[in-house]
Structure formats: C-alpha cells, structure tokens
C-alpha atoms as a PDB file:
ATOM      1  CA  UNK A   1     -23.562   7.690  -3.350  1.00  0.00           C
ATOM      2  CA  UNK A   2     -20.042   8.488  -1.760  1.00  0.00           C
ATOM      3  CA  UNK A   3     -20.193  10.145   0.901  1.00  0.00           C
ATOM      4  CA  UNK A   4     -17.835  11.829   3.395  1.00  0.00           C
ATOM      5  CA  UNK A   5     -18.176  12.144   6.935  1.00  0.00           C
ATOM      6  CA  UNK A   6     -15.888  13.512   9.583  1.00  0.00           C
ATOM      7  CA  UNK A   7     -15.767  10.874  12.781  1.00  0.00           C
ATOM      8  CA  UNK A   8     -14.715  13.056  15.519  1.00  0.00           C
ATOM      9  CA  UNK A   9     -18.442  13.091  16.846  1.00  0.00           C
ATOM     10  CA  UNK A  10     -18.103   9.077  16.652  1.00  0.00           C
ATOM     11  CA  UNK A  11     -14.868   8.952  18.485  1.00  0.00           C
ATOM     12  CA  UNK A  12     -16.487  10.027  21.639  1.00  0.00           C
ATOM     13  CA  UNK A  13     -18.279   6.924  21.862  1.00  0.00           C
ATOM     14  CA  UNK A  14     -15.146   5.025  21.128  1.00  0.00           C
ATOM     15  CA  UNK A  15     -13.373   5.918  24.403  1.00  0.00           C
ATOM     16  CA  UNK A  16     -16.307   4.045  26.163  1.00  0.00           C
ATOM     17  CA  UNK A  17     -16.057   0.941  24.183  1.00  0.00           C
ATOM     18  CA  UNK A  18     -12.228   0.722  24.193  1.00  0.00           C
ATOM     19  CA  UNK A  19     -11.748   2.094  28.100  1.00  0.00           C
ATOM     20  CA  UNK A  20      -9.848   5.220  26.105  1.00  0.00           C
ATOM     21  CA  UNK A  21      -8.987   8.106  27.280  1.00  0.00           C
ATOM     22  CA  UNK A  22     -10.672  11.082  25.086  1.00  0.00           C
ATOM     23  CA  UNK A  23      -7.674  13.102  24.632  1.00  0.00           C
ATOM     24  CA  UNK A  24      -5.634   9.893  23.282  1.00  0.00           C
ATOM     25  CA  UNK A  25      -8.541   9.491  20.559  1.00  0.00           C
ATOM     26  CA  UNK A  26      -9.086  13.256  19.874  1.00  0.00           C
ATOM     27  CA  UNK A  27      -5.780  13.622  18.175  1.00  0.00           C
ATOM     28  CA  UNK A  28      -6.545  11.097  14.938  1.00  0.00           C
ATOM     29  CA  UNK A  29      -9.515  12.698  12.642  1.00  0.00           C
ATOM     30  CA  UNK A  30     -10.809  10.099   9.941  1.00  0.00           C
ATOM     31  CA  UNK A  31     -12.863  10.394   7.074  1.00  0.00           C
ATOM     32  CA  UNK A  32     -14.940   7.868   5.480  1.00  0.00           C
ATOM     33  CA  UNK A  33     -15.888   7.067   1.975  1.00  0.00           C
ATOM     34  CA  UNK A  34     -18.365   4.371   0.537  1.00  0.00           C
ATOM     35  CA  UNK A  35     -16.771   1.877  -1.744  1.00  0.00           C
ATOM     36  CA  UNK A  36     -20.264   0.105  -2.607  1.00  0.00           C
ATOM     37  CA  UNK A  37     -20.568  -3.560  -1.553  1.00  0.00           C
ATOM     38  CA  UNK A  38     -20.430  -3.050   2.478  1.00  0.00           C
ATOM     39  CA  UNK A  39     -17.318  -1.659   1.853  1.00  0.00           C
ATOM     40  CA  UNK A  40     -15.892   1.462   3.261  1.00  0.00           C
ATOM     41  CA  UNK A  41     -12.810   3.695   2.618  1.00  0.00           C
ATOM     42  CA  UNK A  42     -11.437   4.981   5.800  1.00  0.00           C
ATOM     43  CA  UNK A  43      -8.639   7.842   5.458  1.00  0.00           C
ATOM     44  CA  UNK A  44      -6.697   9.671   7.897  1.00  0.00           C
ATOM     45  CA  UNK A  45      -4.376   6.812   9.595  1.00  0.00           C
ATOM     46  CA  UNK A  46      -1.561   7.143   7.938  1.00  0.00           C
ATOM     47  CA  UNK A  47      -2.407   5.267   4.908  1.00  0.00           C
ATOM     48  CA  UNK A  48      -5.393   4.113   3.589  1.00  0.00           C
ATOM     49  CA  UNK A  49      -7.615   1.599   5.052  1.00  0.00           C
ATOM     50  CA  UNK A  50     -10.497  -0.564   3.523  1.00  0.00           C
ATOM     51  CA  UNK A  51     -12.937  -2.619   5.277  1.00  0.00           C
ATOM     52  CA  UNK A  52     -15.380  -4.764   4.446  1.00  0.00           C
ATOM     53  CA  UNK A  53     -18.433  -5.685   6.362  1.00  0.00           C
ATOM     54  CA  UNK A  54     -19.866  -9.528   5.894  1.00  0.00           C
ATOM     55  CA  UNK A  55     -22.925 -10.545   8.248  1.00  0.00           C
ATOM     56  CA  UNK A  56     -20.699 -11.439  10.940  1.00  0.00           C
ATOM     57  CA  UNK A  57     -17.354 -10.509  10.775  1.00  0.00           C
ATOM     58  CA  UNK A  58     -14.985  -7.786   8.857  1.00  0.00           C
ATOM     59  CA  UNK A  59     -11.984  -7.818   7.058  1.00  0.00           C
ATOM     60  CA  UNK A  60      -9.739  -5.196   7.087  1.00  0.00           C
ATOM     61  CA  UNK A  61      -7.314  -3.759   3.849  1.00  0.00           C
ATOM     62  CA  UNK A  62      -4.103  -2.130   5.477  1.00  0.00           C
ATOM     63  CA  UNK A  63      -3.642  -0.849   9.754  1.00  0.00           C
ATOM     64  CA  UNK A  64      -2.546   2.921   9.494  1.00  0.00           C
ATOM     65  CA  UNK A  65       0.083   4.004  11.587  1.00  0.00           C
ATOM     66  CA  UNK A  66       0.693   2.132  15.237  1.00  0.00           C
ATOM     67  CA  UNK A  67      -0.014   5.623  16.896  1.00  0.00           C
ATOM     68  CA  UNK A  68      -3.188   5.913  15.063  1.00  0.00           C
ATOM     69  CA  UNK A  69      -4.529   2.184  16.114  1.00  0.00           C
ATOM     70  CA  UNK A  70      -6.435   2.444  18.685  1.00  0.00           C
ATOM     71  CA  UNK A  71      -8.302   5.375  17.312  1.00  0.00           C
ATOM     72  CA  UNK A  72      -8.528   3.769  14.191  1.00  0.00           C
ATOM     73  CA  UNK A  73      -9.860   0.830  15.840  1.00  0.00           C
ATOM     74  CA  UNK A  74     -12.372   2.883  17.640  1.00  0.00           C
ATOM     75  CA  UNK A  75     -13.542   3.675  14.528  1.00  0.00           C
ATOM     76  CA  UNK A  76     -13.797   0.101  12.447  1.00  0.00           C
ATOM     77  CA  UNK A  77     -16.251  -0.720  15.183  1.00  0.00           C
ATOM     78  CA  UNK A  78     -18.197   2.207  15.460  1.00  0.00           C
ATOM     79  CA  UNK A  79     -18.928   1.542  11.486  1.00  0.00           C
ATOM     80  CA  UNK A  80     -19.355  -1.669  11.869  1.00  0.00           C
ATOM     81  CA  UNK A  81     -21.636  -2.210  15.151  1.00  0.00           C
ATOM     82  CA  UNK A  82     -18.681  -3.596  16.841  1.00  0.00           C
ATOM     83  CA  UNK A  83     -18.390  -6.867  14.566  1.00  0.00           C
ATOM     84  CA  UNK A  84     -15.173  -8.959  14.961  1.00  0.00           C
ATOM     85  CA  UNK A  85     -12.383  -8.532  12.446  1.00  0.00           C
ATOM     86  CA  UNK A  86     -11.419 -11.683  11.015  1.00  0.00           C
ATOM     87  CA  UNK A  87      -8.703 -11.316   8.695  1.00  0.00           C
ATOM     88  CA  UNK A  88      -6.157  -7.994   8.253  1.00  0.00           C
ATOM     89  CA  UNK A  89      -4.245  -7.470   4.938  1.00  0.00           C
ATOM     90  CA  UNK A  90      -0.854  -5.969   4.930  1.00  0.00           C
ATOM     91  CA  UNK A  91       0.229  -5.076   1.659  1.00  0.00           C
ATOM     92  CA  UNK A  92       3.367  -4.523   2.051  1.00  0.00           C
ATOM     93  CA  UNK A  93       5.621  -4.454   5.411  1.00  0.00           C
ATOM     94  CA  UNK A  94       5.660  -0.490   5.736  1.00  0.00           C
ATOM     95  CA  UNK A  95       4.821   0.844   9.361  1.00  0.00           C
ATOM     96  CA  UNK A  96       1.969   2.939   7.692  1.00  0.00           C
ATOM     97  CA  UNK A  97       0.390  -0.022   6.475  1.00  0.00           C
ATOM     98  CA  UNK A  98       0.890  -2.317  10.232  1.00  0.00           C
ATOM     99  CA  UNK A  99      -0.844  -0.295  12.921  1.00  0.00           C
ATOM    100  CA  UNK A 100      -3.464  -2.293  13.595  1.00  0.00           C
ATOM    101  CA  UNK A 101      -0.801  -5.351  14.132  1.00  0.00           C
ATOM    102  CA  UNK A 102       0.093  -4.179  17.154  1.00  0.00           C
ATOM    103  CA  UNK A 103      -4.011  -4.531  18.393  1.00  0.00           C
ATOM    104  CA  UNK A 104      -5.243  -7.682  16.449  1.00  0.00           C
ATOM    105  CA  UNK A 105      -1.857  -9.961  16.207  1.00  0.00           C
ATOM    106  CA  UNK A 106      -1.762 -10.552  20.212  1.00  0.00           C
ATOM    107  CA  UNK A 107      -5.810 -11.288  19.805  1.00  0.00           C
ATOM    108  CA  UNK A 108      -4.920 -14.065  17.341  1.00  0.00           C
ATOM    109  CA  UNK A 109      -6.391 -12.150  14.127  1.00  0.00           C
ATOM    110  CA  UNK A 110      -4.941 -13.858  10.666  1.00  0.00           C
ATOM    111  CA  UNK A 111      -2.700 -10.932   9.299  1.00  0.00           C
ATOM    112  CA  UNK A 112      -2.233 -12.059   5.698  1.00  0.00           C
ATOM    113  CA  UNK A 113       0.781 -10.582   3.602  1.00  0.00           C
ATOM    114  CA  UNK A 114       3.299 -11.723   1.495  1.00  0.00           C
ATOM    115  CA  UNK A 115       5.975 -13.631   3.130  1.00  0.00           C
ATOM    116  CA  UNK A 116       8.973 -11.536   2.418  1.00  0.00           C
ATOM    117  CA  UNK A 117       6.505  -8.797   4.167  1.00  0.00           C
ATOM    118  CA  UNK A 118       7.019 -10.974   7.457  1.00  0.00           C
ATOM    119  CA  UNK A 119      10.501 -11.036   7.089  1.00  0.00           C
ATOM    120  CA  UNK A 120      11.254  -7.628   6.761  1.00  0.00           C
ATOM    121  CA  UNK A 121       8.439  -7.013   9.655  1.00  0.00           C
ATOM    122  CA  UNK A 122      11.140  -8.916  11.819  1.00  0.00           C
ATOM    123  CA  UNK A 123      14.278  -7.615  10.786  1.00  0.00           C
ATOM    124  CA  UNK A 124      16.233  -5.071  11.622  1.00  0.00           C
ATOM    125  CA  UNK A 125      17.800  -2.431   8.813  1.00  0.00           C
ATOM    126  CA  UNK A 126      18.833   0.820   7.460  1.00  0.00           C
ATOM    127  CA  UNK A 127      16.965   2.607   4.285  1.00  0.00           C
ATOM    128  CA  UNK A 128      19.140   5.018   3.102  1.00  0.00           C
ATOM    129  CA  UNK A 129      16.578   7.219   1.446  1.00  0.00           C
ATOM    130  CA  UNK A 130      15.199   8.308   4.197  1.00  0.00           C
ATOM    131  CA  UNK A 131      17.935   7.438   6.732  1.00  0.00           C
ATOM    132  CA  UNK A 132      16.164   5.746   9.099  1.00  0.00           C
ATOM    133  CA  UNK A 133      16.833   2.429  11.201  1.00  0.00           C
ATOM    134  CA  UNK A 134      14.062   0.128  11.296  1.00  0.00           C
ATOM    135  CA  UNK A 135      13.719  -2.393  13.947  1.00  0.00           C
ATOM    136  CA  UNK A 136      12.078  -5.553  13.974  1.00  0.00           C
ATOM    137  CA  UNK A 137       8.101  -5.719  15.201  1.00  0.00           C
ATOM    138  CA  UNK A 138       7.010  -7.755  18.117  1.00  0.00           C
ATOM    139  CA  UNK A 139       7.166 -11.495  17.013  1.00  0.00           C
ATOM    140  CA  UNK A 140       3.029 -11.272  17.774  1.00  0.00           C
ATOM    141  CA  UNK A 141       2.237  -8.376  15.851  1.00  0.00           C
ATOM    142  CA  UNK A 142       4.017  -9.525  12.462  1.00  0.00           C
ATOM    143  CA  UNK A 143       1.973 -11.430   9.734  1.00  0.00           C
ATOM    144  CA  UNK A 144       0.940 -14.773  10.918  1.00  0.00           C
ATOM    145  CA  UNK A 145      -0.486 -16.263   7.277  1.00  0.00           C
ATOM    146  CA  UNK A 146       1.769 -15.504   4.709  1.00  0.00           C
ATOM    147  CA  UNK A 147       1.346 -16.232   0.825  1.00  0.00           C
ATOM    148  CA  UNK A 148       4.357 -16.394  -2.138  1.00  0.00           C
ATOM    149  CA  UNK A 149       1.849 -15.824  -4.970  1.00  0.00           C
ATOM    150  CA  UNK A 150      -1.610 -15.954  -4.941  1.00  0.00           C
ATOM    151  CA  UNK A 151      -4.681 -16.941  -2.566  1.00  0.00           C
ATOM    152  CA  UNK A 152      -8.549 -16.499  -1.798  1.00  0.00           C
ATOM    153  CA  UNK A 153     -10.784 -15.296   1.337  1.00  0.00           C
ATOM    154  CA  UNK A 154     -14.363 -15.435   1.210  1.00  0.00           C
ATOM    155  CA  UNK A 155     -16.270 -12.945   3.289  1.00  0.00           C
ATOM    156  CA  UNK A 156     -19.936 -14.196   2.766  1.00  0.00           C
ATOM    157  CA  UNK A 157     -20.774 -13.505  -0.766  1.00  0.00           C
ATOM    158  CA  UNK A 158     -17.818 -11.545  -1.660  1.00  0.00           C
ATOM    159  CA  UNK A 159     -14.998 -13.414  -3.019  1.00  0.00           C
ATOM    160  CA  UNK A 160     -11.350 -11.773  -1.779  1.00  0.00           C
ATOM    161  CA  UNK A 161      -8.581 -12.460  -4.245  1.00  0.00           C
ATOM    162  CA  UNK A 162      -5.043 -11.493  -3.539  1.00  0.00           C
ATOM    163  CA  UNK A 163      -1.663 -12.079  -4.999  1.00  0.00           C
ATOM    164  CA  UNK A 164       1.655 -10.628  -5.568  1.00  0.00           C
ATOM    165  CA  UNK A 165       2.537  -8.951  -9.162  1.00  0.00           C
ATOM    166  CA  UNK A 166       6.006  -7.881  -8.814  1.00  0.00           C
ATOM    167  CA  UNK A 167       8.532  -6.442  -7.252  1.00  0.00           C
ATOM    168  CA  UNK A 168       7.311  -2.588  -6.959  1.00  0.00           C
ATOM    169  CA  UNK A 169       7.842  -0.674  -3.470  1.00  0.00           C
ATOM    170  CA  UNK A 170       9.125  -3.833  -1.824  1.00  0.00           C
ATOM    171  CA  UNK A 171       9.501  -7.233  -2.654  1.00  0.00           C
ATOM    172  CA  UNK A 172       6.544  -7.931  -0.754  1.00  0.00           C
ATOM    173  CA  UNK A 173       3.551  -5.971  -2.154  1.00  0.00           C
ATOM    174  CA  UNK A 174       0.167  -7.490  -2.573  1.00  0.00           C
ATOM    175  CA  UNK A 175      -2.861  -6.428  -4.128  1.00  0.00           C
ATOM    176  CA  UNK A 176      -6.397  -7.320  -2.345  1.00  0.00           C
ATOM    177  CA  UNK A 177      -8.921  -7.694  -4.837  1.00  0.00           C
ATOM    178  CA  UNK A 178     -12.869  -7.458  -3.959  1.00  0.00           C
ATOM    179  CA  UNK A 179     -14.169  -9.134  -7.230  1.00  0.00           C
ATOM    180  CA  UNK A 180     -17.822  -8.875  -6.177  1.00  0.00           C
ATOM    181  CA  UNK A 181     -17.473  -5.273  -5.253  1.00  0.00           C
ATOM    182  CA  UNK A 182     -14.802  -4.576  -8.066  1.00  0.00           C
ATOM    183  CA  UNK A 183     -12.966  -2.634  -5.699  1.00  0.00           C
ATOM    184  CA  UNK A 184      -9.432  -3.159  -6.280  1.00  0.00           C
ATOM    185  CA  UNK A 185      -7.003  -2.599  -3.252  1.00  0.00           C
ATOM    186  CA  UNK A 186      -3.032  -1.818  -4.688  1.00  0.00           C
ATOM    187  CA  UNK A 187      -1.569  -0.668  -1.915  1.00  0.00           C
ATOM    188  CA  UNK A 188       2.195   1.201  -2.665  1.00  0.00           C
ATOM    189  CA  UNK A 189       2.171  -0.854  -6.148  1.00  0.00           C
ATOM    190  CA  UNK A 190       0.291   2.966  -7.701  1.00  0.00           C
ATOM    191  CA  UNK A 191       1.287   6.504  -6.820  1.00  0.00           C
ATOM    192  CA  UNK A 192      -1.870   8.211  -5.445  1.00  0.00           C
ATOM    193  CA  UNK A 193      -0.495  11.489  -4.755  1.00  0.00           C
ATOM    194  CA  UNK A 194       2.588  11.579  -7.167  1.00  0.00           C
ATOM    195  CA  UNK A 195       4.873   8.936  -8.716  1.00  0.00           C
ATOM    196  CA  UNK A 196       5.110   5.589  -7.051  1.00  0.00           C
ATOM    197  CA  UNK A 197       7.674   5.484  -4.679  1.00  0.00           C
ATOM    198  CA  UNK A 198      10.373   2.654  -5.392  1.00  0.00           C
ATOM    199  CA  UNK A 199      12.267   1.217  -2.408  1.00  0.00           C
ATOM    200  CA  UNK A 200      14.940  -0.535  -3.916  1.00  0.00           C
ATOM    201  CA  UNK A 201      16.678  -1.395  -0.133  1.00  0.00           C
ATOM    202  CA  UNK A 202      13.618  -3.665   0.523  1.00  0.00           C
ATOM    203  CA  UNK A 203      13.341  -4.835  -2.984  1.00  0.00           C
ATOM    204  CA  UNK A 204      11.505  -2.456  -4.992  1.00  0.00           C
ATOM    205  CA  UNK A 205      12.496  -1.054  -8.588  1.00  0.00           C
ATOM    206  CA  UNK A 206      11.533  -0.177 -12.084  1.00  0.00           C
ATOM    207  CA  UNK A 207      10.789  -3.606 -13.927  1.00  0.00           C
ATOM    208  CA  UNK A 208       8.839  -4.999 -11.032  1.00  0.00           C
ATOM    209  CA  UNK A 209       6.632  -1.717 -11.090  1.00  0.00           C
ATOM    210  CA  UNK A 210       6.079  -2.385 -14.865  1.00  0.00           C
ATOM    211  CA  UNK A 211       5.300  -5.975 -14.362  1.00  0.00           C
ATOM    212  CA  UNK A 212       3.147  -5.184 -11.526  1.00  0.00           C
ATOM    213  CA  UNK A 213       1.364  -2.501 -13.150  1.00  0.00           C
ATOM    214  CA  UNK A 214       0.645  -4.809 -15.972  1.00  0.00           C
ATOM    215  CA  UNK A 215      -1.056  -6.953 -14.086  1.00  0.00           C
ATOM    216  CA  UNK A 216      -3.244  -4.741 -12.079  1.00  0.00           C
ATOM    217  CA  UNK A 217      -4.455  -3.303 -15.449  1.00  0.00           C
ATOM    218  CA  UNK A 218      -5.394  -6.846 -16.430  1.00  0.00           C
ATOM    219  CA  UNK A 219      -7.598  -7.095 -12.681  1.00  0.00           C
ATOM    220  CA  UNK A 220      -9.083  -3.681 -13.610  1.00  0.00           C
ATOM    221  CA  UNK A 221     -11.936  -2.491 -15.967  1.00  0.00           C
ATOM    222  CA  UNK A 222     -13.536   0.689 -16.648  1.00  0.00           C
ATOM    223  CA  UNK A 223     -15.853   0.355 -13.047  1.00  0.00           C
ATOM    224  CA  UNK A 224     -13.219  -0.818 -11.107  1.00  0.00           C
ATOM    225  CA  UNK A 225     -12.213   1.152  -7.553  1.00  0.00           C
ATOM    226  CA  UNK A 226      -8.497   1.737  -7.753  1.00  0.00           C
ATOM    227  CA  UNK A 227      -7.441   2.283  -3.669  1.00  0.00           C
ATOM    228  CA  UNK A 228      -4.162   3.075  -3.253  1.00  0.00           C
ATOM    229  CA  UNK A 229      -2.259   3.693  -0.032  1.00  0.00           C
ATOM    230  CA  UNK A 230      -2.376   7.407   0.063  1.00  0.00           C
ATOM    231  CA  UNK A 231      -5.145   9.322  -2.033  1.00  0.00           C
ATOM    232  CA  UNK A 232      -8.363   9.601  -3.192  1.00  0.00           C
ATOM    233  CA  UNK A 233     -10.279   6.588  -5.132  1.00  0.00           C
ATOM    234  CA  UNK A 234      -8.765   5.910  -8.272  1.00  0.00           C
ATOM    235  CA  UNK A 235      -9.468   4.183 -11.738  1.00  0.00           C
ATOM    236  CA  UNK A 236      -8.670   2.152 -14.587  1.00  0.00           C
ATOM    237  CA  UNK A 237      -7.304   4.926 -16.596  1.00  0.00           C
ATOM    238  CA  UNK A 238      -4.219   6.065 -13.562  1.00  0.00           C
ATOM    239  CA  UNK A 239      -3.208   2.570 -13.888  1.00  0.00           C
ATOM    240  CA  UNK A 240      -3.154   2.749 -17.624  1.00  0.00           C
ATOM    241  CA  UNK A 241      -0.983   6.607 -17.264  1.00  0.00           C
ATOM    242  CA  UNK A 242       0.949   5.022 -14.598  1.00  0.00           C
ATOM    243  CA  UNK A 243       2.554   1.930 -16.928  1.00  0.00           C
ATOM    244  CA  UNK A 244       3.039   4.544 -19.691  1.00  0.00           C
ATOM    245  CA  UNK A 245       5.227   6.522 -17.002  1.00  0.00           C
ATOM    246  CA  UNK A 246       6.987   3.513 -16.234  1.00  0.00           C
ATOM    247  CA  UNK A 247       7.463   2.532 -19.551  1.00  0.00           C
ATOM    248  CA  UNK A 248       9.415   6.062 -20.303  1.00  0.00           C
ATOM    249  CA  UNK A 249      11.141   6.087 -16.804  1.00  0.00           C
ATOM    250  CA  UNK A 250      12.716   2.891 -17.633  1.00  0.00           C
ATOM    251  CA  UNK A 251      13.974   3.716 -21.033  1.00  0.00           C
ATOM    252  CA  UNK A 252      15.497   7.535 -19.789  1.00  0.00           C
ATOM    253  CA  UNK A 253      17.541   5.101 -17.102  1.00  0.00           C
ATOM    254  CA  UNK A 254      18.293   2.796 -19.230  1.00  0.00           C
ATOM    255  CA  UNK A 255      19.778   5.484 -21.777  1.00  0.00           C
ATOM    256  CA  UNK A 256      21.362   6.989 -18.612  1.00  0.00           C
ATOM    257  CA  UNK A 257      23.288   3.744 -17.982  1.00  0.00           C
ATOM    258  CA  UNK A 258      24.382   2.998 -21.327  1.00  0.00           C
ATOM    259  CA  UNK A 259      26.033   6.827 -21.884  1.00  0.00           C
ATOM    260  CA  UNK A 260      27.598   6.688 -18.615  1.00  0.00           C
ATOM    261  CA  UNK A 261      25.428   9.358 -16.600  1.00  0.00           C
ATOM    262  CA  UNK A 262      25.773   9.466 -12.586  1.00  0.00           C
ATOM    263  CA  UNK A 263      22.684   9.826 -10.624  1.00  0.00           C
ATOM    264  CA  UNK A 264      23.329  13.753 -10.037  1.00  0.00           C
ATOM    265  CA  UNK A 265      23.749  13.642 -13.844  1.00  0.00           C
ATOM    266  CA  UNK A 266      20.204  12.287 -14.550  1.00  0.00           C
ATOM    267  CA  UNK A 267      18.650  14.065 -12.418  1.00  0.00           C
ATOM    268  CA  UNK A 268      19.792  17.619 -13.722  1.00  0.00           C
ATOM    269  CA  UNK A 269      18.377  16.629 -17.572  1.00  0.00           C
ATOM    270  CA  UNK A 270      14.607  16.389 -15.486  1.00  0.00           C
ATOM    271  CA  UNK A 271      14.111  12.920 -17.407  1.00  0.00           C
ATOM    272  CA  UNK A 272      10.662  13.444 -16.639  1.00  0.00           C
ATOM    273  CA  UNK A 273       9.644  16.943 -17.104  1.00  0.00           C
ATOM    274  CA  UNK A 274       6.581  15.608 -19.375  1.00  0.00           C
ATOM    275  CA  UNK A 275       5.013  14.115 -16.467  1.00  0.00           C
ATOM    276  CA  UNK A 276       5.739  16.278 -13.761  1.00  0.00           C
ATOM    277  CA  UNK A 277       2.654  18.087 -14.053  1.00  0.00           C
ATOM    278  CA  UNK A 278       0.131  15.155 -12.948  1.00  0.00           C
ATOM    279  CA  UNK A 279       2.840  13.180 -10.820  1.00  0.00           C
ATOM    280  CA  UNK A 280       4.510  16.042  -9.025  1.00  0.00           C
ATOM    281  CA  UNK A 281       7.937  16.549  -7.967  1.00  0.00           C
ATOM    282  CA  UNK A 282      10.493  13.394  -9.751  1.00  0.00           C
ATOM    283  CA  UNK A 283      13.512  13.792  -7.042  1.00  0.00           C
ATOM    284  CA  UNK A 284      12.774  11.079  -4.975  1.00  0.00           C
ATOM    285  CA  UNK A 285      11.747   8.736  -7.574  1.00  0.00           C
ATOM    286  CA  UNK A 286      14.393   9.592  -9.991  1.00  0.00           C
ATOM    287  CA  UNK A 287      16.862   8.508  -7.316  1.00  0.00           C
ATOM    288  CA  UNK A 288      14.920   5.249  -6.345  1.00  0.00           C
ATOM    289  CA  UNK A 289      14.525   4.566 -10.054  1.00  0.00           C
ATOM    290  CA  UNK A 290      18.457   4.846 -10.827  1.00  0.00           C
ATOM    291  CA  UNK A 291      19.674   3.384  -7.804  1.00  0.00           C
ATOM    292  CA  UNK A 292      17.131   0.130  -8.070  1.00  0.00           C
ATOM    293  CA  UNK A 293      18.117  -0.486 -11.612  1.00  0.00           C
ATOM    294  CA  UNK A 294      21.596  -0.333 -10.972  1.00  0.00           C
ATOM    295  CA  UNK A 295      21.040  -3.253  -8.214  1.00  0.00           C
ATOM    296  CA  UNK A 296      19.646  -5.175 -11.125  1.00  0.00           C
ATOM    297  CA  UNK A 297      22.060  -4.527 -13.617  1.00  0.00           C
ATOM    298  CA  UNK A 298      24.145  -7.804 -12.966  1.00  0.00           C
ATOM    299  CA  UNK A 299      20.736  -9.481 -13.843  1.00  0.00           C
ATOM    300  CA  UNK A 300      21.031  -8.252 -17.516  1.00  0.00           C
ATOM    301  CA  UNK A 301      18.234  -5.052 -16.268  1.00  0.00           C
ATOM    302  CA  UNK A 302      19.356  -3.376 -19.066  1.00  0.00           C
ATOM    303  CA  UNK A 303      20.251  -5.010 -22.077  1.00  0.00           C
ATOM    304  CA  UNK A 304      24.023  -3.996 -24.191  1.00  0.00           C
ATOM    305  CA  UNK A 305      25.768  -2.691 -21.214  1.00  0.00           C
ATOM    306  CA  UNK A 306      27.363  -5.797 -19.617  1.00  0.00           C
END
C-alpha cells in the first residue's frame, strides 16, 4: 500500500546521527512513498529520489539539490537503519539531480552516470534559457563510473539495469531500471509536471526525446512504476501520451522550418494548443523544441529543407 509520510518528526533524530544542527535540517520537508520491492520514493529535494534497500547496503536513484544533502541524507538513513550506500545514479548532470555528490563522492561512493554527464559536471558554461553560468563541480564530487550505453548492478536479488536511449534533456540522460521491482527510473527523459523540458545547450532536442521515449515504452508494461524527476509516480500509458506529443511537436517544427517561420512566429500559432491541457504551459518547450532542431538541421533533422 503507498503510503505517505511527512519526515520532519524523523529529522530530529538525524541531527544526532550526522552532528547537525536542527535548524540546518528543519528547513528541507520530505515525503516518502513505497515503490514495492524495498524500494522507496523520496520527494522534496529538489528532484526526485529513489532508493533501494538490499540486506546490506542501498543504492540510491538521483541526489536532490546540494543544499538539500545533508538533510536528505539524514533521511536515506533514518529509512534505512543507517545502511551504507553503495552505488548513486545520476541521470543526467543537472544540479537537482547531484546533491548527494557533494556527501558520498569524497567518501569514495561509485556515482554512476553517463559519461558526457561527467563532462558537463566539470565544465564550465552558459545556458541561455535560463541565463545562468554553470561552473564546474569539485573533481571528487563528479561521477566516478561512467557508462556510453548500457550496464548492470545487482543489489541482492534485484537486478539494476541502466542505459542511455537518446539524446532528450541532455546528451547524457540515463534511465535506471529495477527489473525485479518493475520500477522504472527516467529521470528528465518524461515530463512529470508538464512537457519534457529539452536542453538543447547540453545536448537535448526533439528526435532524441522520440527515440528515447521509444525505448522506455519498450522497458515498460502495464505494472510498471514510471519515476520521473519531478512528480508523482507515473505509468505506461504517460509514456505512451508523451511519444504521441513528440511525434506532433516534431512535425509542427518541422512544418515551421520548411515555410520559413521564426521562433516568435511559431510560438504565436500555439502549435500545441491540443495538448496544453494535460502538459501545461508550451513556452518554454516550444522554444527548446525550435531552437534544438535548428542545431540539428545540418544533420538532415528535417528532411527537404537543405
């Protein structure tokens, strides 16, 4: 049965575990929801975090924000019974996804990601969309066991399966794939709480969201736990009415390159006014979509323009 349950009470206990000052931890409030399979859906950090709990040892799905970590940490223990982590996930290099890197990578935890995830964790760069200058992470905090396509964890009995789909958000997103548990962790790849978000300065655009979308559908079945980064627990059927977004968003660019339209053009037809009711407001992603295809256009993108 899923159930909810505020931690605040629990966080007490975490400021004698971690040495913490109450205050610090009285600022982040988690909630908690039960994934089946000793897993456990923790929200609150900044994005969403999974962990799962083997006999000895936990692995963790995504850090929350750095200012949330130690609370957060507080809080993976108090769950657990204060059981080691042995292996973080990032999915992608986002800061809302790294918090806990700045804890576990100086304690020598694997932090698994996708290798162009590293990268970006170390350099330093501008993203337009939401002008903002990122600077490279600590050389100890970034991910320390990096993968190109595909690879395997065991945690006991539960077999961890991972691998990267596409380019969707970044050029680095993962999915992390508890096939025991069928909970399947997607990370930025799915819009939770409105239409995926395409960052096409770190690599992120249109046809890798289709591909990657795809794919996950081809993970999923009709029981399968959809977590994405921000939102409640999701299933088969968002990832099927997510690729049939897709599908239209890339054809209303397409047509948008091929009769000449600017972005401010595109945007004033409201491309997407049939799916504005479930995924919300289309600004953001209607600029993400037109600018990322037009990086790819030199690539053939869009075929009978070039």
């Amino acid at each position: 049965m899923i159930k909810r349950r505020d931690v605040l009470i629990g966080l007490a206990a975490a400021c004698v575990v971690l040495g913490l000052p109450g205050i610090a931890l009285a600022q982040a409030s988690f909630s908690s929801t039960s994934l089946g399979g000793n897993l456990t859906l923790i929200s609150g950090a900044g994005s969403n975090v999974v962990i799962a709990e083997g006999t000895d040892s936990v692995v963790v799905v995504n850090g929350g924000l750095q200012e949330n970590a130690e609370a957060l940490l507080a809080e993976i223990q108090r769950l657990t019974n204060n059981k080691p982590i042995s292996a973080l996930f990032n999915t992608n290099w986002r800061p809302e996804n790294c918090g806990l890197n700045y804890l576990l990578g100086p304690q020598g935890v694997p932090i698994i990601a996708h290798e162009n995830s590293r990268l970006w964790q170390g350099a330093d760069f501008y993203v337009e969309w939401q002008d903002h200058m990122y600077q490279p992470m600590p050389a100890d905090t970034r991910a320390n066991k990096t993968i190109y396509k595909t690879g395997t964890l065991s945690l006991g009995t539960e077999v961890i399966e991972y691998g990267f789909l596409g380019q969707t958000n970044t050029d680095g997103d993962i999915y992390v794939h508890f096939t025991q548990a069928n909970v399947l962790v997607v990370g930025d790849m799915v819009g939770g709480e409105g239409y995926p978000m395409l960052d096409y300065v770190t690599g992120g655009w249109i046809g890798g969201a289709q591909k990657a979308t795809a794919g996950l559908i081809a993970r999923a079945n009709v029981d399968t736990k959809v977590v994405a980064s921000h939102g409640t627990v999701l299933a088969l059927e968002h990832l099927q009415a997510q690729a049939a977004m897709l599908d239209v968003a890339y054809n209303k660019v397409a047509e948008a390159f091929k009769t000449g339209r600017s972005l401010a053009q595109f945007q004033a037809a409201d491309p997407m006014m049939e799916f504005n009711p479930r995924w919300g407001d289309p600004q953001l992603f209607l600029t993400q979509l037109y600018n990322g295809t037009w990086y790819h256009v030199p690539g053939r993108a869009v075929p009978g323009i070039i």
